[in-house]
Protein backbone atom coordinates (compact mmCIF):
# COMPACT_ATOMS: atom_id res chain seq x y z
CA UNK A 1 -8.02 -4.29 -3.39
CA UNK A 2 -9.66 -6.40 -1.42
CA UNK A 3 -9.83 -10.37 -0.48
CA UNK A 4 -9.68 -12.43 -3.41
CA UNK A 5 -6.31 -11.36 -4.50
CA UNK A 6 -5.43 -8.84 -1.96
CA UNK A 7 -7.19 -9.47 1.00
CA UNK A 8 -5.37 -5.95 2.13
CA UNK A 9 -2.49 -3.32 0.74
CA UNK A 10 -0.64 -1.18 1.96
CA UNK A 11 1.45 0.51 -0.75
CA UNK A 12 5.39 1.27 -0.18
CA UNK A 13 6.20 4.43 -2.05
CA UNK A 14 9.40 5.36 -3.46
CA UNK A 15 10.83 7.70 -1.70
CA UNK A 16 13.08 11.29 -1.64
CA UNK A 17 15.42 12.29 0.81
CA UNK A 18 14.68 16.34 1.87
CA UNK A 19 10.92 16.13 0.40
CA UNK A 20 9.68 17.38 4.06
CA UNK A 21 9.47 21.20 4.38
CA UNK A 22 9.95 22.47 7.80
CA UNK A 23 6.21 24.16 7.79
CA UNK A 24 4.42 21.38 6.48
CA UNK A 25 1.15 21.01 8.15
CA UNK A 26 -1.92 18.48 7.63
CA UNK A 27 -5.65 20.14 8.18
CA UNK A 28 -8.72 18.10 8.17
CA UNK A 29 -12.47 19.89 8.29
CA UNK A 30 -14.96 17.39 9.51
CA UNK A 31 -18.43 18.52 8.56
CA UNK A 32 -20.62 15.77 9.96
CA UNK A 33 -19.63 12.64 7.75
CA UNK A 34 -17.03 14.21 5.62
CA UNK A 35 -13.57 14.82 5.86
CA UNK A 36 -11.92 17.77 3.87
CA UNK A 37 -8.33 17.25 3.62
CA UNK A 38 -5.42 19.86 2.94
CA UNK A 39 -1.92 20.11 3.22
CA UNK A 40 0.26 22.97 2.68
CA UNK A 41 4.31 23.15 2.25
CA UNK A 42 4.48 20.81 -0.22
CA UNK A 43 7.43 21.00 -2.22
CA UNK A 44 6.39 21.43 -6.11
CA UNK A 45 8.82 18.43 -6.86
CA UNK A 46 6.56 15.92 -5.29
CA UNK A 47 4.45 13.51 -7.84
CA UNK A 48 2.59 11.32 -5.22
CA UNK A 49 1.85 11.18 -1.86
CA UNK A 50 0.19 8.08 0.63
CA UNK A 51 -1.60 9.49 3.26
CA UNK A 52 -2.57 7.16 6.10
CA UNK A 53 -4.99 8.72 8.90
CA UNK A 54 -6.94 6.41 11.57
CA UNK A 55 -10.72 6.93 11.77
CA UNK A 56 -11.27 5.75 15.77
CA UNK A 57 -15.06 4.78 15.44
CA UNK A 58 -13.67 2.03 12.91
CA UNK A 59 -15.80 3.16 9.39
CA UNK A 60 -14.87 0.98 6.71
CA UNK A 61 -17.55 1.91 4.59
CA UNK A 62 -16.37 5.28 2.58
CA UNK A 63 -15.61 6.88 -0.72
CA UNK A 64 -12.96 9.11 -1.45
CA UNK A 65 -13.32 12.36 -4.38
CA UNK A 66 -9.78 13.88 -4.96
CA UNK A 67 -10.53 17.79 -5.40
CA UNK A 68 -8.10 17.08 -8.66
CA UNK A 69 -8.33 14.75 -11.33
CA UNK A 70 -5.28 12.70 -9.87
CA UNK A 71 -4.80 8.97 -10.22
CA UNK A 72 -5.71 8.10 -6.59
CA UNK A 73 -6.79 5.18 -4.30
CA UNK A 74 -7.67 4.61 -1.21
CA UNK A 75 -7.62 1.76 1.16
CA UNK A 76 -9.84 1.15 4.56
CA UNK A 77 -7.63 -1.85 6.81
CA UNK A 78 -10.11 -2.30 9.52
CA UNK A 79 -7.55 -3.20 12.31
CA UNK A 80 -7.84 -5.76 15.40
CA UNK A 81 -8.55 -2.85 17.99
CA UNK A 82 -11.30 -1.76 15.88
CA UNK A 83 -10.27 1.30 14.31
CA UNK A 84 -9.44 1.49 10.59
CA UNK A 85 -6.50 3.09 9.50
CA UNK A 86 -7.42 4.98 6.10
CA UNK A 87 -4.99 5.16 3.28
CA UNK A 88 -5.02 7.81 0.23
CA UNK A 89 -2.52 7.10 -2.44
CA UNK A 90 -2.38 10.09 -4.95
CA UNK A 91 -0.53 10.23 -8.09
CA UNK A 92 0.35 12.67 -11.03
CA UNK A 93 2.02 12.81 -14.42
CA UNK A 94 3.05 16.15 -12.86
CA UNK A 95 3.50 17.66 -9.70
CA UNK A 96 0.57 17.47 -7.48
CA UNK A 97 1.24 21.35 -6.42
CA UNK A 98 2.93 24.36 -7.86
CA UNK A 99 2.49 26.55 -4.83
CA UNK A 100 2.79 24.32 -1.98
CA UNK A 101 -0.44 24.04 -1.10
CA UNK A 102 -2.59 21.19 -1.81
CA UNK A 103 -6.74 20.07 -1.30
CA UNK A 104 -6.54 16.58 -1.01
CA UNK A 105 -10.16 15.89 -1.63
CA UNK A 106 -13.27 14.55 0.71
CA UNK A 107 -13.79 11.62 2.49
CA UNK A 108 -17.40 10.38 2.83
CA UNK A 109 -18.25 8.23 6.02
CA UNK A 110 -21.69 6.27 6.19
CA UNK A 111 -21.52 7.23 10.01
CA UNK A 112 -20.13 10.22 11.22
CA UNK A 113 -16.00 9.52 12.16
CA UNK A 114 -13.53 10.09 14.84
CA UNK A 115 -10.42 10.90 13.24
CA UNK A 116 -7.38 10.74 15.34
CA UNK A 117 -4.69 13.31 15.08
CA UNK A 118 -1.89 11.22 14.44
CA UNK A 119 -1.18 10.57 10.64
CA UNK A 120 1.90 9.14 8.60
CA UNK A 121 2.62 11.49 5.23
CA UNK A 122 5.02 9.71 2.96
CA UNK A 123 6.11 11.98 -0.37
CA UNK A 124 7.19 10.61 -3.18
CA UNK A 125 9.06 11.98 -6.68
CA UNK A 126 9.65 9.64 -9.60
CA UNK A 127 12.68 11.82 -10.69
CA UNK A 128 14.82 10.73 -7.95
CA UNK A 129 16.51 7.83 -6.34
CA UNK A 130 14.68 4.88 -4.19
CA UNK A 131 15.93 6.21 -0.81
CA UNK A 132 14.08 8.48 1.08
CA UNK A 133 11.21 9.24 4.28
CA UNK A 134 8.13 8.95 5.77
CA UNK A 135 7.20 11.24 8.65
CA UNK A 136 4.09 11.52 11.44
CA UNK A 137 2.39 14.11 11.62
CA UNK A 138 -0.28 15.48 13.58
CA UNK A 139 -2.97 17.02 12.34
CA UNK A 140 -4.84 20.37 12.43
CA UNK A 141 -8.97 19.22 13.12
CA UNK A 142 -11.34 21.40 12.83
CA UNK A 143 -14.78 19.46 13.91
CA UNK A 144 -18.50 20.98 12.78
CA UNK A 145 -21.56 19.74 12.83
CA UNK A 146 -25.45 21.34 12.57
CA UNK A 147 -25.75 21.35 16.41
CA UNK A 148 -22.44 23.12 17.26
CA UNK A 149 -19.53 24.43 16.32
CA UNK A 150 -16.61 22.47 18.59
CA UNK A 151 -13.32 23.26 17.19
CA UNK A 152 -10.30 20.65 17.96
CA UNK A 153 -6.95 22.50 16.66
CA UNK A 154 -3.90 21.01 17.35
CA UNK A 155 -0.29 22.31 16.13
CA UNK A 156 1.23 20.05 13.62
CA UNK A 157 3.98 18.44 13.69
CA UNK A 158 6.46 15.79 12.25
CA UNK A 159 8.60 13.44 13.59
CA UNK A 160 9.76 9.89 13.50
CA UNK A 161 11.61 9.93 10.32
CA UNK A 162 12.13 6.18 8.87
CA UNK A 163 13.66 5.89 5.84
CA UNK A 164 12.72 3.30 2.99
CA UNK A 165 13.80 2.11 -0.28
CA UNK A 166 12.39 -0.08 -3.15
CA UNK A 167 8.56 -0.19 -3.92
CA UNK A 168 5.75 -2.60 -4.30
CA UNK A 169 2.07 -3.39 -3.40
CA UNK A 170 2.17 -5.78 -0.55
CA UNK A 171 -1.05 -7.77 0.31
CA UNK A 172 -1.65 -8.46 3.72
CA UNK A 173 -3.07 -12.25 4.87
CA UNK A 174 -6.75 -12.37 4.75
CA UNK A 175 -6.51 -13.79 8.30
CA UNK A 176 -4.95 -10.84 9.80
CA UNK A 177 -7.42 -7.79 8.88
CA UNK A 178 -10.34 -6.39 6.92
CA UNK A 179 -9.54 -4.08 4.32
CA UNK A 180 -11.18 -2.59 1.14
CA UNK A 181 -9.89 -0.21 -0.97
CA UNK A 182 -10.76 2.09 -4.48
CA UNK A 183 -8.50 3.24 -7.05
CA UNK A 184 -9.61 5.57 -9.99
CA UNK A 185 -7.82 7.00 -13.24
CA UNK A 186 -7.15 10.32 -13.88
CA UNK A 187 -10.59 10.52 -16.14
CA UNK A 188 -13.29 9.17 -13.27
CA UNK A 189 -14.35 10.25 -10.44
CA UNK A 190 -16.31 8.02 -7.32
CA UNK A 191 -19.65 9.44 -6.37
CA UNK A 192 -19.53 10.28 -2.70
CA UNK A 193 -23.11 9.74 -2.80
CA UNK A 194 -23.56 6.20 -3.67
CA UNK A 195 -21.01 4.52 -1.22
CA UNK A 196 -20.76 0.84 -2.18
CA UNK A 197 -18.38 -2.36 -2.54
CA UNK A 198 -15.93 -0.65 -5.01
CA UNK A 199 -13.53 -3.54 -5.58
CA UNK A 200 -15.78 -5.46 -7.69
CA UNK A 201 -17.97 -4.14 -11.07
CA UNK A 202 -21.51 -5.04 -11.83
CA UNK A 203 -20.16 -8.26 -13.07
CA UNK A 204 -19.20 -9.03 -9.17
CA UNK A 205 -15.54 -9.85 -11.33
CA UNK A 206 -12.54 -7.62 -9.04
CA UNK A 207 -10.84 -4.69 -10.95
CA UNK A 208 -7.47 -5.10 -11.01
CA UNK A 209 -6.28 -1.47 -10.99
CA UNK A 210 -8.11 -0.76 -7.97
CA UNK A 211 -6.18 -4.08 -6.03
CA UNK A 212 -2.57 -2.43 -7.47
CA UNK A 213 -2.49 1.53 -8.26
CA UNK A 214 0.58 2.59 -9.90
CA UNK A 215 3.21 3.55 -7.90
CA UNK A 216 5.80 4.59 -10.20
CA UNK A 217 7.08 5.08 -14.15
CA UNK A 218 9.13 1.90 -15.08
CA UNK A 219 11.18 2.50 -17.67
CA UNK A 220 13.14 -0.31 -19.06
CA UNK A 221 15.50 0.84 -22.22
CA UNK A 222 15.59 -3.15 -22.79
CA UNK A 223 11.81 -3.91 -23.34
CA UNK A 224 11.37 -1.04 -25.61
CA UNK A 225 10.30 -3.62 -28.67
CA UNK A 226 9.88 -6.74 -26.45
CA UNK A 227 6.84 -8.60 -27.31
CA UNK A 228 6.53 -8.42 -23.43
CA UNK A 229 6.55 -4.59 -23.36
CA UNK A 230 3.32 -4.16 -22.16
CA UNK A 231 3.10 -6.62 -19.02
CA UNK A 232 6.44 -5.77 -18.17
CA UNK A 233 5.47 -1.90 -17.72
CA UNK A 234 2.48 -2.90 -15.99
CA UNK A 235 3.98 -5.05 -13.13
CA UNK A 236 6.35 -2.77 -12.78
CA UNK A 237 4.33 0.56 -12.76
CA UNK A 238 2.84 -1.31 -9.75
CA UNK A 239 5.65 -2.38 -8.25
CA UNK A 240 5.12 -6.39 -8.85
CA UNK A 241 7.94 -7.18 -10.56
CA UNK A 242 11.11 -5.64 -10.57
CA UNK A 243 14.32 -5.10 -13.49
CA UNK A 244 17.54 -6.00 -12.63
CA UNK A 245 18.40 -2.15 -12.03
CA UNK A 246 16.29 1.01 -13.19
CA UNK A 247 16.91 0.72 -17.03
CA UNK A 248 17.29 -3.08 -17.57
CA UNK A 249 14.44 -5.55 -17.37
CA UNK A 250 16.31 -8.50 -19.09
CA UNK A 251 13.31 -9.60 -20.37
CA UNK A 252 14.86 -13.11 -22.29
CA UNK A 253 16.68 -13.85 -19.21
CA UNK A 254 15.81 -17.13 -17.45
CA UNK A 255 13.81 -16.96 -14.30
CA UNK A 256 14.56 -18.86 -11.29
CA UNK A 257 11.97 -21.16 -9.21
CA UNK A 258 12.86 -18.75 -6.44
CA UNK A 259 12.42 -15.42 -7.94
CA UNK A 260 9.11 -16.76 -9.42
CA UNK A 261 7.62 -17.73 -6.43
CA UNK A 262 8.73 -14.01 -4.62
CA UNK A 263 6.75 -12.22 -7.51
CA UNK A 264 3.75 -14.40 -6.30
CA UNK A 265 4.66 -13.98 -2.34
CA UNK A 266 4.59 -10.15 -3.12
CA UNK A 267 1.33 -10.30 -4.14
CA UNK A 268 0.15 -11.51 -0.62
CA UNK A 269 2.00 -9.13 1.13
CA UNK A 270 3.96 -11.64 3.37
CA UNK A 271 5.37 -10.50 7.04
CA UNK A 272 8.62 -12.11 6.20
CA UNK A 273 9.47 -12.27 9.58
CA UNK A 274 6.58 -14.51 10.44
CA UNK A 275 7.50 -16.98 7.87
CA UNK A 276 11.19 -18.95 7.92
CA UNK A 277 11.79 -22.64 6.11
CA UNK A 278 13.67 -25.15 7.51
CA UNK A 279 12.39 -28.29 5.96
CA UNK A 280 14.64 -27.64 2.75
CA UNK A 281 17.80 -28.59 3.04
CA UNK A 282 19.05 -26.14 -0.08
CA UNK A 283 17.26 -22.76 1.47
CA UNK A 284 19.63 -21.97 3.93
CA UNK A 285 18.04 -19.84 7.23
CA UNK A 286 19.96 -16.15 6.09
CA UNK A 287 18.83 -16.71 2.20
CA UNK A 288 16.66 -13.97 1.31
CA UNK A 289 14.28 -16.06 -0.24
CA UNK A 290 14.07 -17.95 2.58
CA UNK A 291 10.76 -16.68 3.94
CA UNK A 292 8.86 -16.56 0.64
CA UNK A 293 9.57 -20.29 0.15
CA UNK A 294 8.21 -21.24 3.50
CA UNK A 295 4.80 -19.36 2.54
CA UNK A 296 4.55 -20.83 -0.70
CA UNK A 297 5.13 -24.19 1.02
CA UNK A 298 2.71 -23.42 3.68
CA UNK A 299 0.32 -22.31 1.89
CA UNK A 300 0.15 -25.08 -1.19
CA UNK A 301 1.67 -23.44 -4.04
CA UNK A 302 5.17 -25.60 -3.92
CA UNK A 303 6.05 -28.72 -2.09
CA UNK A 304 10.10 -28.58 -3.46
CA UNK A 305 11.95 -30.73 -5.74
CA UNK A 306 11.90 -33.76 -3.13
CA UNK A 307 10.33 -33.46 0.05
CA UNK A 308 13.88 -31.81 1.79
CA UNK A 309 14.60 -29.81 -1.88
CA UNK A 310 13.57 -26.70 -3.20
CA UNK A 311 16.68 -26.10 -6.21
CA UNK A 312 15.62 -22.16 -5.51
CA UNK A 313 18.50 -21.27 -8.07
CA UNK A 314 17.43 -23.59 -11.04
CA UNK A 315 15.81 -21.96 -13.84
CA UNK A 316 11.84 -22.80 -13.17
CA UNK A 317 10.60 -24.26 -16.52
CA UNK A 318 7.09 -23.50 -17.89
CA UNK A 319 4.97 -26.59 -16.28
CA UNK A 320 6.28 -25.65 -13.00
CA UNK A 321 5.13 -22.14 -13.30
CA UNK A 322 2.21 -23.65 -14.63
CA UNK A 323 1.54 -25.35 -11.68
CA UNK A 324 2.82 -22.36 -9.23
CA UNK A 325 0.04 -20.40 -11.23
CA UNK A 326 -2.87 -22.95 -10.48
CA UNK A 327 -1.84 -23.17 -6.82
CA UNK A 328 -1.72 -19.88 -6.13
CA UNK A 329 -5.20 -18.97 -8.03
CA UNK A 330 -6.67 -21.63 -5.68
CA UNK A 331 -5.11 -20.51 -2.56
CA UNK A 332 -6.77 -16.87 -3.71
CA UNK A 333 -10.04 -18.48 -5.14
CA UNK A 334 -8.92 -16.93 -7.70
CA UNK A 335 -11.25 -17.77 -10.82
CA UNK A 336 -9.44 -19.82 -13.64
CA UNK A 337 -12.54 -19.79 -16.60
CA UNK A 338 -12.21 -21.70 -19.56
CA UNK A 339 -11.88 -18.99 -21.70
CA UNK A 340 -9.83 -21.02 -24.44
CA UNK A 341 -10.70 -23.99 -25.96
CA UNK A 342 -8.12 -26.62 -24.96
CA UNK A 343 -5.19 -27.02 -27.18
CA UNK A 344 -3.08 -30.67 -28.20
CA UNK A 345 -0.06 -29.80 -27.90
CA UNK A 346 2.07 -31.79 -30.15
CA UNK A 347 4.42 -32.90 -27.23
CA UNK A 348 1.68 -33.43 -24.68
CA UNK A 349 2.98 -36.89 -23.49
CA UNK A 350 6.04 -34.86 -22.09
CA UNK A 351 3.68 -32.85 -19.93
CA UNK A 352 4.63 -34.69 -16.41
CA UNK A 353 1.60 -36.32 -14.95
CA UNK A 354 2.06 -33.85 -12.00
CA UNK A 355 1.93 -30.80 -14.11
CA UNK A 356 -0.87 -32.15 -16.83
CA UNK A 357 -4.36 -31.02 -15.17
CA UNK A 358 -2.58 -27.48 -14.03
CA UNK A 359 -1.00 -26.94 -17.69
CA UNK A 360 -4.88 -27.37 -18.66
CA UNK A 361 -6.16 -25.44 -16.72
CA UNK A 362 -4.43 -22.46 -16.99
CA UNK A 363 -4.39 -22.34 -20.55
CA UNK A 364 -7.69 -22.58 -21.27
CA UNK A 365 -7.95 -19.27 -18.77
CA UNK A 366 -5.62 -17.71 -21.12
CA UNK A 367 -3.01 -17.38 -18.80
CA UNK A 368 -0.31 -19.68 -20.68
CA UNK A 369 -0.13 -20.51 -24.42
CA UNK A 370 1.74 -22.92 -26.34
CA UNK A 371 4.74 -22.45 -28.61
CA UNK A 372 4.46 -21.56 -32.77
CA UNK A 373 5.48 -25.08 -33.44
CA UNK A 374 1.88 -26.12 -31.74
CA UNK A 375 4.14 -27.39 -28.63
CA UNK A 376 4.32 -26.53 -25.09
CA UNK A 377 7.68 -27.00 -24.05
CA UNK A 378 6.87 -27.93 -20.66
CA UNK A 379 10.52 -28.38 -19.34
CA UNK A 380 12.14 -25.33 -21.37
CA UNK A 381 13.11 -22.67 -19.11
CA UNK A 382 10.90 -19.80 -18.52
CA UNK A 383 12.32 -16.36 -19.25
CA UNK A 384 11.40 -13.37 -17.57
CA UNK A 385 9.46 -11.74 -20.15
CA UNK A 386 7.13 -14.82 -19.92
CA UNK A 387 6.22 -14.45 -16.78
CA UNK A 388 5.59 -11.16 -16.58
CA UNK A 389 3.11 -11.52 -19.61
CA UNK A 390 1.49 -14.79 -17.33
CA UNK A 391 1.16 -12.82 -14.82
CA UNK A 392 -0.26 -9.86 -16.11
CA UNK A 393 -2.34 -12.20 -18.18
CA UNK A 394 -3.47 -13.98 -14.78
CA UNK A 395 -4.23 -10.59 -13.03
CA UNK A 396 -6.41 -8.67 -16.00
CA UNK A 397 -8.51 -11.46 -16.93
CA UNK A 398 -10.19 -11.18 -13.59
């Protein structure tokens, strides 16, 4: 998870109400540079958890070994001030503790850290609804090293209850903060001895699974035996794309230019409040797609119908996404690779001259393809289930 595509993420859970027992408590051994991390009264309907705990001295480089063989990542967001505020994301099939008591894992710090006491828990079960908390707590440290024995032991705590709803990896601006971040399957394990660059494999190409760990179980009764299926799961395992309610995706509906261009805003984890367009005279200032129009504009990825139109609630068609696509992989430096030959389409002289180098482009990445008729279609509508497979497409061929 790190700059290309997500410069930074911070993941937003979904949540349970009543998750937090009244004895839950947070320890941390620090042995030098590691961190042993436990909590205890966990409730035994919890499937994941995001721990976020601030390391002080400012470490970014570290590894992460979950003491089970849960999907996990984590995420170092080196912060302005100079500390970096560490975040574990852990995730089961199952629950992540029978008996209420659960070993975390290990952090590994190249230098030795200064972990404050303050942390944010945030429990999540799968099995419920999308409302629910996140709490601070404070943490029980217990500090060692080979010249002493100093113990720091605070009583924990938890407090500041927000509540939150929905779900989605959100990418902070590359401008704002340093982060880096792992994620690992259930099968593999990161060796706390060979701390390294863990966003990238030996083909310096980024993994996509560590820049969006799964954050929930989609599962739309609509895509069942879609050709889109796959994609569509996913996105929406990692909270990219969303169905129109829990159990329908409505995958052949039509997309519109707005909704595409908030699935791409998402992935850049936008402040919306920093961001608000008023050169459109058709995105009116309380629209909630408001903000993610002014960052696509911003940033190069749309300039609008006409110079004062957007048309958020047309249908976008497939050229325009093309184009989106292209944009947005350059704003990224994303790498589009000609990994198709080019086709000729058979309507390729309805391609607009606008849209001609970007329909290209991306499908000779892969990303787009043309119709069983050997056309494009460049100004038929783009349905939902298409752009969740261009997308997906987009993201894995990385």
């Amino acid at each position: 998870m790190i700059k290309k595509l997500l410069s930074s993420i911070l993941i937003t859970l979904f949540f349970v109400t009543n998750v937090f027992a009244s004895d839950t408590t947070l320890s941390i051994d620090i042995n030098n540079n590691t961190a042993t991390i436990k909590l205890t009264g966990i409730n035994k309907n919890i499937h994941a958890l995001q721990l976020d705990i601030i390391d002080e001295s400012g470490n970014t480089n570290i590894s992460f070994n979950p003491s089970k063989k849960f999907n996990y990542s984590i995420v170092k967001e080196n912060n302005e001030n100079g500390k970096t505020t560490i975040s574990i994301v852990l995730d089961n099939s199952s629950s992540l503790t029978e008996n209420g008591t659960l070993d975390v894992g290990t952090l590994t710090f190249k230098n030795k850290p200064n972990l404050s006491k303050n942390a944010t828990l945030e429990l999540v079960n799968l099995d419920e609804g999308l409302n629910g908390q996140s709490e601070n707590i404070t943490a029980n440290i217990n500090i060692k090293n080979d010249t002493d024995n100093q113990t720091e032991t605070t009583t924990s705590s938890n407090s500041s209850s927000s509540s939150s709803s929905g779900g989605g990896a959100n990418v902070g601006n590359s401008s704002d903060k340093k982060t880096e971040s792992t994620t690992q399957d259930t099968n593999k394990k990161e060796d706390s001895n060979n701390i390294k660059d863990n966003n990238k494999n030996d083909n310096n190409k980024i993994d996509i699974n560590t820049m969006y760990p799964i954050i929930k179980q989609s599962n739309f009764k609509d895509t069942t035996n879609h050709w889109a299926n796959e994609p569509i799961k996913y996105l929406a395992d990692r909270g990219i794309i969303n169905g129109m309610n829990d159990n329908q995706f409505a995958p052949n509906n039509n997309i519109t230019r707005a909704e595409f261009i908030t699935l791409l805003a998402k992935m850049d984890n936008i402040d919306i409040n920093k961001y608000k367009a008023e050169n459109f005279t058709d995105v009116p200032d309380n629209a909630w797609f408001n903000p993610y129009i002014d960052w696509a504009a911003k940033n190069g990825i749309t300039s609008g119908i006409t110079a004062s139109t957007f048309a958020p609630n047309n249908n976008i068609t497939r050229e325009q996404m093309a184009v989106m696509i292209e944009r947005f992989c350059n704003y990224k430096n994303f790498n589009l690779n000609n990994n198709k030959a080019q086709i000729n389409f058979t309507d390729t002289n309805n391609i607009s001259s606008y849209a001609s180098s970007s329909v290209a482009k991306v499908q000779q990445a892969g990303i787009i393809n043309g119709r069983p008729d050997g056309s494009f279609a460049p100004k038929a509508n783009a349905t939902r289930g298409e752009s969740a497979q261009m997308i997906y497409t987009m993201l894995t061929i990385q």
